[in-house]
PDB file of N, CA and C in Angstrom:
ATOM      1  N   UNK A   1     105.423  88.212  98.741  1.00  0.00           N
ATOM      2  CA  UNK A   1     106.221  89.387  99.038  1.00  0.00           C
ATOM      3  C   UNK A   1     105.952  90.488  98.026  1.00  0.00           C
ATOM      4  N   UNK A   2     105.459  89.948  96.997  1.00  0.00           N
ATOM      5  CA  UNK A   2     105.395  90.857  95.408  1.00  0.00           C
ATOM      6  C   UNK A   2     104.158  92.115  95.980  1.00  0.00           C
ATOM      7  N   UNK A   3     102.915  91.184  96.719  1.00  0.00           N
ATOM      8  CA  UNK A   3     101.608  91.818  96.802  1.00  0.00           C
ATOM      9  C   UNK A   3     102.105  92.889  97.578  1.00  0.00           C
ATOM     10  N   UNK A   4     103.267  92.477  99.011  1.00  0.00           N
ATOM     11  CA  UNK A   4     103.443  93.815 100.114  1.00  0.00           C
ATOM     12  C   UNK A   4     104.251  94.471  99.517  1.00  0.00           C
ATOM     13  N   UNK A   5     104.883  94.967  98.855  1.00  0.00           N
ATOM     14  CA  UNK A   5     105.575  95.532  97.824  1.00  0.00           C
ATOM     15  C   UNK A   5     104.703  96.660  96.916  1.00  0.00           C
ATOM     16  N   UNK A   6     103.871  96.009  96.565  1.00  0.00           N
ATOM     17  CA  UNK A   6     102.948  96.464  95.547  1.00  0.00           C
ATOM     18  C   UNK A   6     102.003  97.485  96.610  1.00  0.00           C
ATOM     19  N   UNK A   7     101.287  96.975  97.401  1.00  0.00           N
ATOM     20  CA  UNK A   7     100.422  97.462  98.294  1.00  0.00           C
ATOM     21  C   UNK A   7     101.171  98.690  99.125  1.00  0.00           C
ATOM     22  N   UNK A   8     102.541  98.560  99.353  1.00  0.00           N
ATOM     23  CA  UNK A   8     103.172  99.745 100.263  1.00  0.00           C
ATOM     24  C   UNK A   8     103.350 100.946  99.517  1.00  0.00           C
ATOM     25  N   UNK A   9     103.762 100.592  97.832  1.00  0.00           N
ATOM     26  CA  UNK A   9     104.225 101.429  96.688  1.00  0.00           C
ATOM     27  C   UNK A   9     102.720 102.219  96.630  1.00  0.00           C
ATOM     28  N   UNK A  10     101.738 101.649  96.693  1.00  0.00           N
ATOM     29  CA  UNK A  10     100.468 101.891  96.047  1.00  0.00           C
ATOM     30  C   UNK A  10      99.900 102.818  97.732  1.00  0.00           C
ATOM     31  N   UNK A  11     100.311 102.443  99.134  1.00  0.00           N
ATOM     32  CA  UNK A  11     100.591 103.974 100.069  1.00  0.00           C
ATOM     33  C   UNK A  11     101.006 104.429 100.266  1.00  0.00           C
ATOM     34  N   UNK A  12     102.365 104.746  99.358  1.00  0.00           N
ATOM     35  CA  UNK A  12     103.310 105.848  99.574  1.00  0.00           C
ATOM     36  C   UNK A  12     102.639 106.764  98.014  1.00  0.00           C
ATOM     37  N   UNK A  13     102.460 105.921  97.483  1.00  0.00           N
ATOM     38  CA  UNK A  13     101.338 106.962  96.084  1.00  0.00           C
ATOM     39  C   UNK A  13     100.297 107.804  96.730  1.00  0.00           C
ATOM     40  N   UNK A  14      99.739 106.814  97.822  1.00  0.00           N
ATOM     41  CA  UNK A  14      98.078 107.342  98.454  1.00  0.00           C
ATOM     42  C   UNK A  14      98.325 108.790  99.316  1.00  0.00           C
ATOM     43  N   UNK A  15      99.548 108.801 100.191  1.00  0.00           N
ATOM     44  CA  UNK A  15     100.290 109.357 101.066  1.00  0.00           C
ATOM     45  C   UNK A  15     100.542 110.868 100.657  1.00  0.00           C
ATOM     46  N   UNK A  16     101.316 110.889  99.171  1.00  0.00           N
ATOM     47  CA  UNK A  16     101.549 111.822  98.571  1.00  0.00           C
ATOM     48  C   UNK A  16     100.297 112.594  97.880  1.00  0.00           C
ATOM     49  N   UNK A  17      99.401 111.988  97.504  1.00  0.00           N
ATOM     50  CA  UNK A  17      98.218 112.613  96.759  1.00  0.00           C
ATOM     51  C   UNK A  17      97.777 113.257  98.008  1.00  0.00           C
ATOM     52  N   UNK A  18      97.595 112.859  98.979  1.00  0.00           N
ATOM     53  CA  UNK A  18      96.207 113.150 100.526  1.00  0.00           C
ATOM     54  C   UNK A  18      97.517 114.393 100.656  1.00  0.00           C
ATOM     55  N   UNK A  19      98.986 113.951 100.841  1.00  0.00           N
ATOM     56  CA  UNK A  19      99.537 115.634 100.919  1.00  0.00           C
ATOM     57  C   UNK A  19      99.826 116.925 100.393  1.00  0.00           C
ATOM     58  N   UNK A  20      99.690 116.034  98.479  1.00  0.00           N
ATOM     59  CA  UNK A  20      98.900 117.739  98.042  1.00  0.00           C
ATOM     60  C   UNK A  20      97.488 118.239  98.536  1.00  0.00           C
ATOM     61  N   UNK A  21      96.320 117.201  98.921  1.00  0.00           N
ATOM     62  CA  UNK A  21      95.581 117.551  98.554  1.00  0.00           C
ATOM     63  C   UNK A  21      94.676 117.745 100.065  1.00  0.00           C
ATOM     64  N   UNK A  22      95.645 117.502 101.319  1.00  0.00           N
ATOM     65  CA  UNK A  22      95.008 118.087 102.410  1.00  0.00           C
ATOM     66  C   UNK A  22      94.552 116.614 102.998  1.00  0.00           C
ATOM     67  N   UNK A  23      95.003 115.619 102.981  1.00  0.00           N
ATOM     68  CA  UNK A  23      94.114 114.613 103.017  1.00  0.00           C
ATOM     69  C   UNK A  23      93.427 113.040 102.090  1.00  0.00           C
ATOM     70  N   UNK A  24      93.606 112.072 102.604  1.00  0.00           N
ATOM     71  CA  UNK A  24      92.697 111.045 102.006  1.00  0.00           C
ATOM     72  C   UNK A  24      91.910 110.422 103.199  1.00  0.00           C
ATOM     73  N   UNK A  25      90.399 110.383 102.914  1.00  0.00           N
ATOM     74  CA  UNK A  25      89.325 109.544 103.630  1.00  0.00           C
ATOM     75  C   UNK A  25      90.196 108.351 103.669  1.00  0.00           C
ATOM     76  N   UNK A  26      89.945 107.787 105.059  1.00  0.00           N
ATOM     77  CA  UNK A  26      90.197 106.710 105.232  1.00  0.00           C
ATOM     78  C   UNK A  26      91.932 106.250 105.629  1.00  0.00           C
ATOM     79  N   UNK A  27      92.626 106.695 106.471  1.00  0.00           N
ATOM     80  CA  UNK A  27      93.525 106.382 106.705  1.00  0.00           C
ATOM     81  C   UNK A  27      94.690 105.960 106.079  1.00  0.00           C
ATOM     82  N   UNK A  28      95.206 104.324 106.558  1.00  0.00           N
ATOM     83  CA  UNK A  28      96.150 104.037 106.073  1.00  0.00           C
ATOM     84  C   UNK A  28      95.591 103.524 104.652  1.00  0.00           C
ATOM     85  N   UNK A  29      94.154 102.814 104.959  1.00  0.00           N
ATOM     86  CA  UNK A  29      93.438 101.590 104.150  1.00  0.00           C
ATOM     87  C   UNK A  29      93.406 103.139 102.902  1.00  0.00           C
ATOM     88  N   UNK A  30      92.761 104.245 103.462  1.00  0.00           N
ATOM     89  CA  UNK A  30      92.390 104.962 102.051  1.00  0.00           C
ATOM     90  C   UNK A  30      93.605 105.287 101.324  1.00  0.00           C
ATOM     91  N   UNK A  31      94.688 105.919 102.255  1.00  0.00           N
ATOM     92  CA  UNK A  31      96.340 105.701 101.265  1.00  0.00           C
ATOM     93  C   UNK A  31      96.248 104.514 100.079  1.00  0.00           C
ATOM     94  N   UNK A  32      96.271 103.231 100.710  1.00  0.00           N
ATOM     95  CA  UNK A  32      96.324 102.287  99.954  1.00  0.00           C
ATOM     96  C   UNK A  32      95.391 102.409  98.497  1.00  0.00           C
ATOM     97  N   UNK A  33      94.449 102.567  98.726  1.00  0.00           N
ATOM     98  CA  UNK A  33      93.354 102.570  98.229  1.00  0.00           C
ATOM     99  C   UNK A  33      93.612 103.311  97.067  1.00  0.00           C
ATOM    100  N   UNK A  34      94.148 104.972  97.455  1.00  0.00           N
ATOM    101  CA  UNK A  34      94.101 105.927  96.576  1.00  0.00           C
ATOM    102  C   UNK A  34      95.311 105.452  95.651  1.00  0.00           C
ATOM    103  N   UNK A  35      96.509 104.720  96.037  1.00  0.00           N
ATOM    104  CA  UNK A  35      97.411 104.874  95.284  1.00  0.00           C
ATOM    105  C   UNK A  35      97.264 103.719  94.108  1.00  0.00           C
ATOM    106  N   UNK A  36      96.264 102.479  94.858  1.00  0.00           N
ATOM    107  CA  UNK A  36      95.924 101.640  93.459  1.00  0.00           C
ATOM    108  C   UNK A  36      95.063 101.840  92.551  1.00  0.00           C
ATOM    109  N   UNK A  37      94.037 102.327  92.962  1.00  0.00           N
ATOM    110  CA  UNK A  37      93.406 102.971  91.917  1.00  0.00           C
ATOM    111  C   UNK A  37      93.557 104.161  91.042  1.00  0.00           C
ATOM    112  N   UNK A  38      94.547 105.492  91.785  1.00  0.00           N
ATOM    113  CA  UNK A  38      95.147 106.173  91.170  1.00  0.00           C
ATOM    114  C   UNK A  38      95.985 105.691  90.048  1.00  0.00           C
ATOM    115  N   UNK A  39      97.277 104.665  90.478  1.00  0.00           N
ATOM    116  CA  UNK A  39      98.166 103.638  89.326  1.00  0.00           C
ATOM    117  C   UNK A  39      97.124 103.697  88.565  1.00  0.00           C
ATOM    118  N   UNK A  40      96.227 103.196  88.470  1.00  0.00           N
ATOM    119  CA  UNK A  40      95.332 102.816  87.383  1.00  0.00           C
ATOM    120  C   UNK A  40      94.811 103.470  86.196  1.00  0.00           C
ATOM    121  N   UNK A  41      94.148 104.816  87.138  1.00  0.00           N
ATOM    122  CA  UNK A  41      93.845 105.372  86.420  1.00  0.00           C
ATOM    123  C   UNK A  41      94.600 106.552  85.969  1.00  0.00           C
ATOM    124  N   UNK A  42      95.752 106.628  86.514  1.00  0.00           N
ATOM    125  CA  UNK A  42      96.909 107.222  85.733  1.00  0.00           C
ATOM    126  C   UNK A  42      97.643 106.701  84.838  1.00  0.00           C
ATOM    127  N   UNK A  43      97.532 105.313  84.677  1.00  0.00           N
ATOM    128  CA  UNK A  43      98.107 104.742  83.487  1.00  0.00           C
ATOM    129  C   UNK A  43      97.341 104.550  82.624  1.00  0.00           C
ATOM    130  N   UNK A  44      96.002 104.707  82.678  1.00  0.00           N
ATOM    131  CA  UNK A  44      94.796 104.801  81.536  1.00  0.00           C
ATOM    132  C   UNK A  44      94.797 106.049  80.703  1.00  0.00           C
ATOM    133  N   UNK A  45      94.739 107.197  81.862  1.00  0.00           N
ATOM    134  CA  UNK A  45      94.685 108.510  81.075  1.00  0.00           C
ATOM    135  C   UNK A  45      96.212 108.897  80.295  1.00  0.00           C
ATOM    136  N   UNK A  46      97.139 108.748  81.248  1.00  0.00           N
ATOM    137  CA  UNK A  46      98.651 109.327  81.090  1.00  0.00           C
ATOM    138  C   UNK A  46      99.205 108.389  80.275  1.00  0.00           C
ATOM    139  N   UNK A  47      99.576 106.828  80.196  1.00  0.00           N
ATOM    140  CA  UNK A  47     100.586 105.819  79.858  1.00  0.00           C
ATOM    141  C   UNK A  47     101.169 105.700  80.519  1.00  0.00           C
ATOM    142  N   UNK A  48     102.185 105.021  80.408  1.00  0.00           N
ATOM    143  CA  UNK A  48     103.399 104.741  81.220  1.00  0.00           C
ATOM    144  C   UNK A  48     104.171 105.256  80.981  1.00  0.00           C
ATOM    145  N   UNK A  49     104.882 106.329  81.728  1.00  0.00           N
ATOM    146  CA  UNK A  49     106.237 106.794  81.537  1.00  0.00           C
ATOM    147  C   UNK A  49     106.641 106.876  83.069  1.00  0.00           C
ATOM    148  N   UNK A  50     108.285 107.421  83.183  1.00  0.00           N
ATOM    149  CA  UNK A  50     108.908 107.784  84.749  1.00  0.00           C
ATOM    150  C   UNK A  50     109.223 107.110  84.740  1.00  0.00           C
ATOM    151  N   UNK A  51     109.522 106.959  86.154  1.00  0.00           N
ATOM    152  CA  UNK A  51     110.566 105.954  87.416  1.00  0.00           C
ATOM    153  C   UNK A  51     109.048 104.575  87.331  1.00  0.00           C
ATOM    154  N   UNK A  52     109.387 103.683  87.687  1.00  0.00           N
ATOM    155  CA  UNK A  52     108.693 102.562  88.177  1.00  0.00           C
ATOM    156  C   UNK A  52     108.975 101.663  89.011  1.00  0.00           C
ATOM    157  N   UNK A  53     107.701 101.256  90.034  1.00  0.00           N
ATOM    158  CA  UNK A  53     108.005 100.543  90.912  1.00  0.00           C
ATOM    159  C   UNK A  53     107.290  99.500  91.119  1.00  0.00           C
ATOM    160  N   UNK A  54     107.797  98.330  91.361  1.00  0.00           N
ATOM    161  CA  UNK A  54     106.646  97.187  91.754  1.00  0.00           C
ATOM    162  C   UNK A  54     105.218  97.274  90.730  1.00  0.00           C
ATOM    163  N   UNK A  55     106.053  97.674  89.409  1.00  0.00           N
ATOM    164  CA  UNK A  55     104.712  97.353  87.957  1.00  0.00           C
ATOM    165  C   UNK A  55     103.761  98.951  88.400  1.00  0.00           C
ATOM    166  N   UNK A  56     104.276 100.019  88.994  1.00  0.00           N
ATOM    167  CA  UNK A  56     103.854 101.270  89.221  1.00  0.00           C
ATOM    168  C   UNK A  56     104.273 102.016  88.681  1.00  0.00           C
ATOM    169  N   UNK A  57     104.129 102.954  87.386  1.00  0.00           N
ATOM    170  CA  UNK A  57     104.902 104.330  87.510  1.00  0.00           C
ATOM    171  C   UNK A  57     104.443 105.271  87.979  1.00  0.00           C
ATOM    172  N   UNK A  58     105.084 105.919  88.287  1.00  0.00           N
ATOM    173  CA  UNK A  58     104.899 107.063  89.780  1.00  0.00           C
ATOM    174  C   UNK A  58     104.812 107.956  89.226  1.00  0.00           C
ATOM    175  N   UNK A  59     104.781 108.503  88.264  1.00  0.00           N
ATOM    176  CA  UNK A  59     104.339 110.233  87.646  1.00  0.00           C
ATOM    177  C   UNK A  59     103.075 109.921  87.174  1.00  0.00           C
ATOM    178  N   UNK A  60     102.548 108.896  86.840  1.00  0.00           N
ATOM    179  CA  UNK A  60     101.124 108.806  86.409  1.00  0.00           C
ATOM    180  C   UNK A  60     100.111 108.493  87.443  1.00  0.00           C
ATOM    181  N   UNK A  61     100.854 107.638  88.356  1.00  0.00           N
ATOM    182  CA  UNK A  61     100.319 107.198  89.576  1.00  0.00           C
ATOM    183  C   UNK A  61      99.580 108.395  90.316  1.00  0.00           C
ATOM    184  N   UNK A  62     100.869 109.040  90.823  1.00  0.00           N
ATOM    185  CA  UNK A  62     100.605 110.063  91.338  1.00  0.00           C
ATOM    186  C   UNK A  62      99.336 110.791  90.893  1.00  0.00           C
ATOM    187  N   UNK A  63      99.587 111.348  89.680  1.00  0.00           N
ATOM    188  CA  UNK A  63      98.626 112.119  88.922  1.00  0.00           C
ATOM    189  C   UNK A  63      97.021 111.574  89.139  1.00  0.00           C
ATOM    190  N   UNK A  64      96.867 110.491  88.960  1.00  0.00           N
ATOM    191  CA  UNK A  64      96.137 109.807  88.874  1.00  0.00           C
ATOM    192  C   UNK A  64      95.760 109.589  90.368  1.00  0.00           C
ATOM    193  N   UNK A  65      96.161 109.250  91.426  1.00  0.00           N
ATOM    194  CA  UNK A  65      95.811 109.070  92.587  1.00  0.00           C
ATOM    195  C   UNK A  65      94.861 110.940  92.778  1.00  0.00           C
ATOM    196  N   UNK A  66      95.682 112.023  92.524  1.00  0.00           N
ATOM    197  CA  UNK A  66      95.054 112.996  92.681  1.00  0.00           C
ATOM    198  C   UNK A  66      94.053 113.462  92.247  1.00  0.00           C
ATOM    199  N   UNK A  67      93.535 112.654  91.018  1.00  0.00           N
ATOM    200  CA  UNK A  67      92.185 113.261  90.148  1.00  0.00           C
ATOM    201  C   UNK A  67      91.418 111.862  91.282  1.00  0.00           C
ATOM    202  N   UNK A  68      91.668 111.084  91.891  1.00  0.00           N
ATOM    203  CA  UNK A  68      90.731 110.069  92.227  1.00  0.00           C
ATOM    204  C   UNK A  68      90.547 110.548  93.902  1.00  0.00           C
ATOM    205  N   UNK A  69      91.410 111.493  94.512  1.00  0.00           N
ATOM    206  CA  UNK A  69      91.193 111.695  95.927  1.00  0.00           C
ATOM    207  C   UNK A  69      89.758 112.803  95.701  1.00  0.00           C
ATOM    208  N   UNK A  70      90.697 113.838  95.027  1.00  0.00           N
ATOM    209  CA  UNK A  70      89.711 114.944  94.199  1.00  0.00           C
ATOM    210  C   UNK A  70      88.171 114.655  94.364  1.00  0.00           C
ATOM    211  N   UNK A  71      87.997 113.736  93.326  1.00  0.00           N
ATOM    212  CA  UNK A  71      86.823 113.992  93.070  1.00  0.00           C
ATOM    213  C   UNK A  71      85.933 112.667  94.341  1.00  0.00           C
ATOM    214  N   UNK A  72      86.539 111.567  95.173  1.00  0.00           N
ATOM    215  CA  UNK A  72      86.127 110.988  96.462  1.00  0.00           C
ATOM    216  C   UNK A  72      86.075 112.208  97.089  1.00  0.00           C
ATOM    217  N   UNK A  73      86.651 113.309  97.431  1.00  0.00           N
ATOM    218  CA  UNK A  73      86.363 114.358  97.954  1.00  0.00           C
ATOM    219  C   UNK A  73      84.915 115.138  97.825  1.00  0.00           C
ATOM    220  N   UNK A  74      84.846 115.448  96.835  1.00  0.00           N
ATOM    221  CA  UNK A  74      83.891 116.523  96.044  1.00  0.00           C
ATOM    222  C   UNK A  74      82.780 115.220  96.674  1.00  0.00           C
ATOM    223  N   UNK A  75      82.606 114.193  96.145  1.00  0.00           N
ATOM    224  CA  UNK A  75      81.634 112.945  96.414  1.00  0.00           C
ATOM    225  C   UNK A  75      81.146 113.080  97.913  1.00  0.00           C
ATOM    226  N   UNK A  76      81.921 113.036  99.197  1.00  0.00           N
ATOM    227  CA  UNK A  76      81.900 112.901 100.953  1.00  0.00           C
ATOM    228  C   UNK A  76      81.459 114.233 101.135  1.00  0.00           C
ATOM    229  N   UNK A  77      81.794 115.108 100.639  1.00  0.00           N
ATOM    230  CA  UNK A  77      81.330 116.329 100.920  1.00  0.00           C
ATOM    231  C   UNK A  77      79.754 116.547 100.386  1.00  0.00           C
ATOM    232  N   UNK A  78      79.508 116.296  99.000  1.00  0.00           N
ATOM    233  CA  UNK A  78      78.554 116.263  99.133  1.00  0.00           C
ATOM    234  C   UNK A  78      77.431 115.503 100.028  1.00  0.00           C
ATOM    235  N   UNK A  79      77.807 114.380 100.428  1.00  0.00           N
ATOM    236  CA  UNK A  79      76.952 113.254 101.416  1.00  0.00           C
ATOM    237  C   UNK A  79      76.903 113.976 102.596  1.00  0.00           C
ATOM    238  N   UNK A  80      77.694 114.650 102.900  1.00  0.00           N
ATOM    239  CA  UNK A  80      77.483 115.230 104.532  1.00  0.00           C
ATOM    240  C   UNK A  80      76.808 116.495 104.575  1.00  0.00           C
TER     241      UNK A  80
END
């Protein structure tokens, strides 16, 4: 139950980045996608601070989901 928890937190992260930012490749799977690897690398660059969820904090998350849609962006665009 921990993982669907984790995985829903980590597309409602993905969800919010693709709606500042116009979009995430890949649907529901890229939501997902963006918001765990965003967590990640928002808690690498930023730390941990905020609200937290399911071992997520969401102000870094966030942040972090957006420098990672960003630049998958800049990346697809160039390929096409």
């Amino acid at each position: 139950m921990g993982l669907i928890l984790f995985l829903i937190v980590g597309g409602l992260i993905g969800w919010i980045a693709g709606l500042m930012l116009g979009g995430v490749p890949g649907g529901i799977i890229g939501n997902i996608v963006a918001g765990v690897v965003g967590a990640w690398i928002g808690e690498s660059i930023f730390g941990q601070f905020g609200p937290e969820m399911m071992g997520i904090y969401i102000l870094p998350a966030i942040l972090g989901a957006l420098i990672f849609v960003a630049i998958l962006s800049v990346i697809l665009k160039m390929i096409r």
